[in-house]
Protein backbone atom coordinates (compact mmCIF):
# COMPACT_ATOMS: atom_id res chain seq x y z
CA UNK A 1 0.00 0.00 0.00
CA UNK A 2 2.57 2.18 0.83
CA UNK A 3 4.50 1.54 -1.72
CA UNK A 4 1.60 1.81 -4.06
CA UNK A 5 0.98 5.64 -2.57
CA UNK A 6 4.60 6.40 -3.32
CA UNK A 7 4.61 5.61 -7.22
CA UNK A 8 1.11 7.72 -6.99
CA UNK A 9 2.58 10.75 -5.36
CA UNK A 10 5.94 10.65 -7.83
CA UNK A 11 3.71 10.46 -10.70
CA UNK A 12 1.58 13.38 -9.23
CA UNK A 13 4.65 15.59 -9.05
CA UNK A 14 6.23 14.19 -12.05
CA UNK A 15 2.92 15.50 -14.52
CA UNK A 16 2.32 18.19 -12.75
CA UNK A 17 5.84 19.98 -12.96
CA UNK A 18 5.90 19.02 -16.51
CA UNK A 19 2.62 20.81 -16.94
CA UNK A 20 3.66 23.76 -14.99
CA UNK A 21 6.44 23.87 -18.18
CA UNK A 22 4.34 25.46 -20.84
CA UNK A 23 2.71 28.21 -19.31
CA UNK A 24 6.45 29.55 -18.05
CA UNK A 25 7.38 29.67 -21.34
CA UNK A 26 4.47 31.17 -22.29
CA UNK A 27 5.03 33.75 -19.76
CA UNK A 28 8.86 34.03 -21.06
CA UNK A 29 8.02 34.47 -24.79
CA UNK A 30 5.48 37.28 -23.78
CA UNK A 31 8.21 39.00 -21.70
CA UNK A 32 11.02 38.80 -24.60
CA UNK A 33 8.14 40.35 -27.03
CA UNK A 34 7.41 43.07 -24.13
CA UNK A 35 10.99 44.07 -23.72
CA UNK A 36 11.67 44.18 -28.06
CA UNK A 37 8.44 47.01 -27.68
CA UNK A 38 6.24 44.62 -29.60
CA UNK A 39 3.16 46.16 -27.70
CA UNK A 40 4.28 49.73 -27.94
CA UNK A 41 7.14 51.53 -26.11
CA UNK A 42 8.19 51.09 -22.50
CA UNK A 43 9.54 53.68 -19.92
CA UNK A 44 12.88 53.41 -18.02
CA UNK A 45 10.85 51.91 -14.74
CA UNK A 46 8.53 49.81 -16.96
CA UNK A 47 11.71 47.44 -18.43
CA UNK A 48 13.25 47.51 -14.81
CA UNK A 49 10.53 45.78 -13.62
CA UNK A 50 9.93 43.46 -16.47
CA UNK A 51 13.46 42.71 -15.89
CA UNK A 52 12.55 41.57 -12.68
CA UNK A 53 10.03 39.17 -14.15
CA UNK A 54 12.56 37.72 -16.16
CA UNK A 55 14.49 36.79 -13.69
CA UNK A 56 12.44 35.77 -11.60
CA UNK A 57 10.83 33.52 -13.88
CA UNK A 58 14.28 31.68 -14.51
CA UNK A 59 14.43 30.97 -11.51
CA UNK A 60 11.06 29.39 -11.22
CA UNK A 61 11.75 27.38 -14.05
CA UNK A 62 15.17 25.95 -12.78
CA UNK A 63 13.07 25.23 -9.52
CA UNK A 64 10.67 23.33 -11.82
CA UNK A 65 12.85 21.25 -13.86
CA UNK A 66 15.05 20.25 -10.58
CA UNK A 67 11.65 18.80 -9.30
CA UNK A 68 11.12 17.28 -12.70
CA UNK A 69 14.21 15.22 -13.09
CA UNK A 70 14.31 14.33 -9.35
CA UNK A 71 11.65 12.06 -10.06
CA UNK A 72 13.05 11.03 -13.26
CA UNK A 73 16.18 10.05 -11.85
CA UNK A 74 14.41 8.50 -8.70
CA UNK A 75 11.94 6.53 -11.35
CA UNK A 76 15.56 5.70 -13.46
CA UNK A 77 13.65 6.76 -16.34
CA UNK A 78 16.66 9.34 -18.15
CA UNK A 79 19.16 7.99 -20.60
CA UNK A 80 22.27 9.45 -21.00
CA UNK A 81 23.79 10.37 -24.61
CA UNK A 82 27.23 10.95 -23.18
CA UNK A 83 30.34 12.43 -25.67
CA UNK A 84 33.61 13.81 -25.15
CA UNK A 85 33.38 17.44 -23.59
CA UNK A 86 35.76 20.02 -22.50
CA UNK A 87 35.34 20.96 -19.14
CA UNK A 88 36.64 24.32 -19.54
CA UNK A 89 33.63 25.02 -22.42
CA UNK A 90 31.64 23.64 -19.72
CA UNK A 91 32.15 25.85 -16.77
CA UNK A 92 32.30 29.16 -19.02
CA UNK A 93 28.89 27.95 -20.38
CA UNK A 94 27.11 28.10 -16.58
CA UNK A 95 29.12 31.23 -15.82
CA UNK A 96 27.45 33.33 -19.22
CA UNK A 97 24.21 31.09 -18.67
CA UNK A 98 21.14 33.23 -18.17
CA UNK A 99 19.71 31.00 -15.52
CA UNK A 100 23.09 31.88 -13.62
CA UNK A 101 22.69 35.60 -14.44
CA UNK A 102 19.26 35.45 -12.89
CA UNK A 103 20.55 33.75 -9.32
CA UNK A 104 22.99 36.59 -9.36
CA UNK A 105 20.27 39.23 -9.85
CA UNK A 106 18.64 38.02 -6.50
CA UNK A 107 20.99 38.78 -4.36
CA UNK A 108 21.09 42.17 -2.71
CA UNK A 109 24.99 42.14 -2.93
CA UNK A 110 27.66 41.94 -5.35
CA UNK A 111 28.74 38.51 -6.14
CA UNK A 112 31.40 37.64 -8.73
CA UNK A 113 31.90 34.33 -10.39
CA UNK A 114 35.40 33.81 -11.61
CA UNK A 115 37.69 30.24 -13.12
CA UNK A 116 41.00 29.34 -11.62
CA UNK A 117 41.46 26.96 -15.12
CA UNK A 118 45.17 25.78 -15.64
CA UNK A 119 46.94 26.70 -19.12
CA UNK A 120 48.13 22.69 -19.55
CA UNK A 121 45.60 21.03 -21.59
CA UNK A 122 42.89 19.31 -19.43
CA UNK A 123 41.53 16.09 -20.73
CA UNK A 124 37.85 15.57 -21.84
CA UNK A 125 34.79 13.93 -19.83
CA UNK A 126 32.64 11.72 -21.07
CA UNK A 127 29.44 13.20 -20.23
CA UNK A 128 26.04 13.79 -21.11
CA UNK A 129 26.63 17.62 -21.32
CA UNK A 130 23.10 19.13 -20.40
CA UNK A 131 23.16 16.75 -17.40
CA UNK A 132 26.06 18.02 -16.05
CA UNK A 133 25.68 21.74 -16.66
CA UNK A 134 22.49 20.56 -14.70
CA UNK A 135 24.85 20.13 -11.99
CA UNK A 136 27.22 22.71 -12.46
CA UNK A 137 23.95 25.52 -12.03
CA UNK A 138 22.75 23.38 -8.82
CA UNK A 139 26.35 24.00 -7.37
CA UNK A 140 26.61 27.24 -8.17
CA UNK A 141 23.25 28.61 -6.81
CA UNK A 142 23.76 27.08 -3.50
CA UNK A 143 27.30 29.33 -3.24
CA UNK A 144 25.31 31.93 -4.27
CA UNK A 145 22.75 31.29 -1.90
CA UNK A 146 25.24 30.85 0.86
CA UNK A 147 26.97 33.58 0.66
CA UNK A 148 25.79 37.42 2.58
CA UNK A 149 28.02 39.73 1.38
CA UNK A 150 29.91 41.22 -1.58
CA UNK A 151 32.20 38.10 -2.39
CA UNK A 152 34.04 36.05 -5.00
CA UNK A 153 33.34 32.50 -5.84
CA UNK A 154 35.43 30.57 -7.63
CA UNK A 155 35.07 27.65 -9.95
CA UNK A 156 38.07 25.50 -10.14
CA UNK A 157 39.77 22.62 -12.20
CA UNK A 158 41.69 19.75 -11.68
CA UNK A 159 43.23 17.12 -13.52
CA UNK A 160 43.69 14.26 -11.18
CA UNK A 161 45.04 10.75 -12.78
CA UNK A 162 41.98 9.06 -13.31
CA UNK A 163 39.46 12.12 -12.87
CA UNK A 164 38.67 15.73 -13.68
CA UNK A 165 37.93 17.52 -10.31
CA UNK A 166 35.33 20.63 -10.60
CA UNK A 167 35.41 22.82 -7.59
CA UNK A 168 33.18 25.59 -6.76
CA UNK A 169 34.40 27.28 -4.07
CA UNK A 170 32.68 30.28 -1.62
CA UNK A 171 33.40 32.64 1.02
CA UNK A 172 30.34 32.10 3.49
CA UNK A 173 29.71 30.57 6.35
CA UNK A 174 30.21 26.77 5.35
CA UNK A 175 28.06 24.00 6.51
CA UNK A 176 27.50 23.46 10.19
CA UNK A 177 28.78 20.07 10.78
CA UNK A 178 25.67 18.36 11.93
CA UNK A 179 23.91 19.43 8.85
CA UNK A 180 27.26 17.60 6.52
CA UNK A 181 25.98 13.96 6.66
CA UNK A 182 22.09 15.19 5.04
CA UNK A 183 23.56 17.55 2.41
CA UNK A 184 22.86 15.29 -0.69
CA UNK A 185 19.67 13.74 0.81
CA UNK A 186 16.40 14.61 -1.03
CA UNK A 187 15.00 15.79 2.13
CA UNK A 188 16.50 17.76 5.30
CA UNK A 189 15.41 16.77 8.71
CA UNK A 190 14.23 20.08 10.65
CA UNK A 191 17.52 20.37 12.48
CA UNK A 192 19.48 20.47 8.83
CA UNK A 193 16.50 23.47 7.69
CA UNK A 194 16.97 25.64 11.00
CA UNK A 195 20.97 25.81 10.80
CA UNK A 196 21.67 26.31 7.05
CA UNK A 197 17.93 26.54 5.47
CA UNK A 198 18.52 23.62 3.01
CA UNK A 199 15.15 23.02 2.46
CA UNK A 200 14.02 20.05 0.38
CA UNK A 201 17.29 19.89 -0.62
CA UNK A 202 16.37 19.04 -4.47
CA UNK A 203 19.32 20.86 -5.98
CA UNK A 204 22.09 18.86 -4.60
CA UNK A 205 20.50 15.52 -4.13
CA UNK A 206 19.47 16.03 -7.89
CA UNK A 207 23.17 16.72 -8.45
CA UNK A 208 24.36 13.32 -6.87
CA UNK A 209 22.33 11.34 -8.88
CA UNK A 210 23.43 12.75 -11.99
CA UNK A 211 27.22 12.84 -11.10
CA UNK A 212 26.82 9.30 -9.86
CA UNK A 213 25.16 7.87 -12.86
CA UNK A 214 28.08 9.41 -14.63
CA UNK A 215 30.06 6.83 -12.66
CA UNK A 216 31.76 10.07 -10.28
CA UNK A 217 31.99 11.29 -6.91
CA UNK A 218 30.54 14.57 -5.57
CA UNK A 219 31.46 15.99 -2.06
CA UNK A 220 31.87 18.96 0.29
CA UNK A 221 34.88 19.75 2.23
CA UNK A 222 34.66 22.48 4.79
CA UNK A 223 37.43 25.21 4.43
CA UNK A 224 38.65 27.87 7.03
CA UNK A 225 36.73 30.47 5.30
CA UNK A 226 33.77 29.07 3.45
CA UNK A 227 32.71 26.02 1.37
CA UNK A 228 33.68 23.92 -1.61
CA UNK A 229 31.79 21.58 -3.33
CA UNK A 230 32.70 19.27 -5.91
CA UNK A 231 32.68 16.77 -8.32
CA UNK A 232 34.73 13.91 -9.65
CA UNK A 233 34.26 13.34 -13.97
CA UNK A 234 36.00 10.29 -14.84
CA UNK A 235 38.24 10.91 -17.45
């Protein structure tokens, strides 16, 4: 019975974020036409505020489609069409990334995104590439989300042996330890909400299920002055 309930519920969520698709794009398309003057010519404070709408409607829709593939992933129903990417390509793609652009535009302070990339050539991944930049905008929201003031957060590469490391480091106030052990679980006991606000927690555990079907490792490590997260791509 319960288990019965369970496969109702997931297909519940699963049609109705897909539904809740269309009409944000409906409601993007109108905004684009809006902002070309389409409907006649707009005032200074009029396209400030449709700005707003924009972005606040990207961020509604990468709230949507991380509920989406949760349950895909959880209901293994998402084949990956891997090929060989570079990672640097990769990381400047969710850096210029409207989506990103939006998370920064929520925050009341100046946040800057730079790449700490070394000159040697890095090797490819075998990835699926929208799967992974799937990741990549998870990771980097939550720095942005977890960090107050005017900062820098840096996204990092590695070549180790085996395995391309992608680091996304921030300046907050890192994890509190007893939150650590529920960070990629799809949901956050109350304790785990109160002291860092995860949530539901849909943006990372989404993460770890794509990085681990990819056959890699994702992780946290705590540093003296903030937080990185990563990820391990097999090379």
């Amino acid at each position: 019975m319960r288990r019965k309930t369970e496969q109702e519920l997931e297909y519940f969520v699963s049609s109705l974020t897909h539904d809740f698709r269309t009409p944000i794009l409906a409601v993007h398309r109108s905004l684009d036409l809006m902002k070309t003057g389409v409907f006649g010519p707009l005032s200074s404070e009029q396209r400030e505020v449709i700005e707003e709408i924009v972005w606040s409607v990207y961020f509604i829709q990468h709230m949507v489609n991380n509920i989406l593939f949760t349950y895909k992933y959880k209901q293994q129903k998402v084949h990956l069409e891997t090929q060989q990417t570079n990672v640097a390509s990769l990381i400047q793609w969710a850096i210029d990334n409207t989506t990103t652009q939006a998370f920064l535009k929520q925050k009341p302070h100046q946040i800057t995104l730079e790449t700490t990339i070394p000159e040697s050539a890095m090797p490819e991944v075998e990835i699926d590439r929208a799967e992974i930049q799937r990741v990549l905008q998870n990771l980097i929201k939550n720095a942005i989300d977890y960090t107050p003031t005017d900062s820098t957060i840096t996204i990092s590469t590695e070549w180790q042996g085996q395995t391309v490391r992608v680091g996304i480091r921030d300046h907050g106030e890192g994890v509190h330890p007893k939150v650590e052990s529920h960070l990629f679980k799809l949901y956050a006991t109350p304790s785990a909400k109160k002291l860092r606000h995860v949530g539901m927690g849909l943006g990372l555990y989404l993460s770890k299920q794509i990085v681990e079907a990819h056959h890699g490792k994702i992780g946290y490590e705590k540093k003296e002055d903030g937080s990185l997260f990563y990820m391990d791509l097999p090379v």
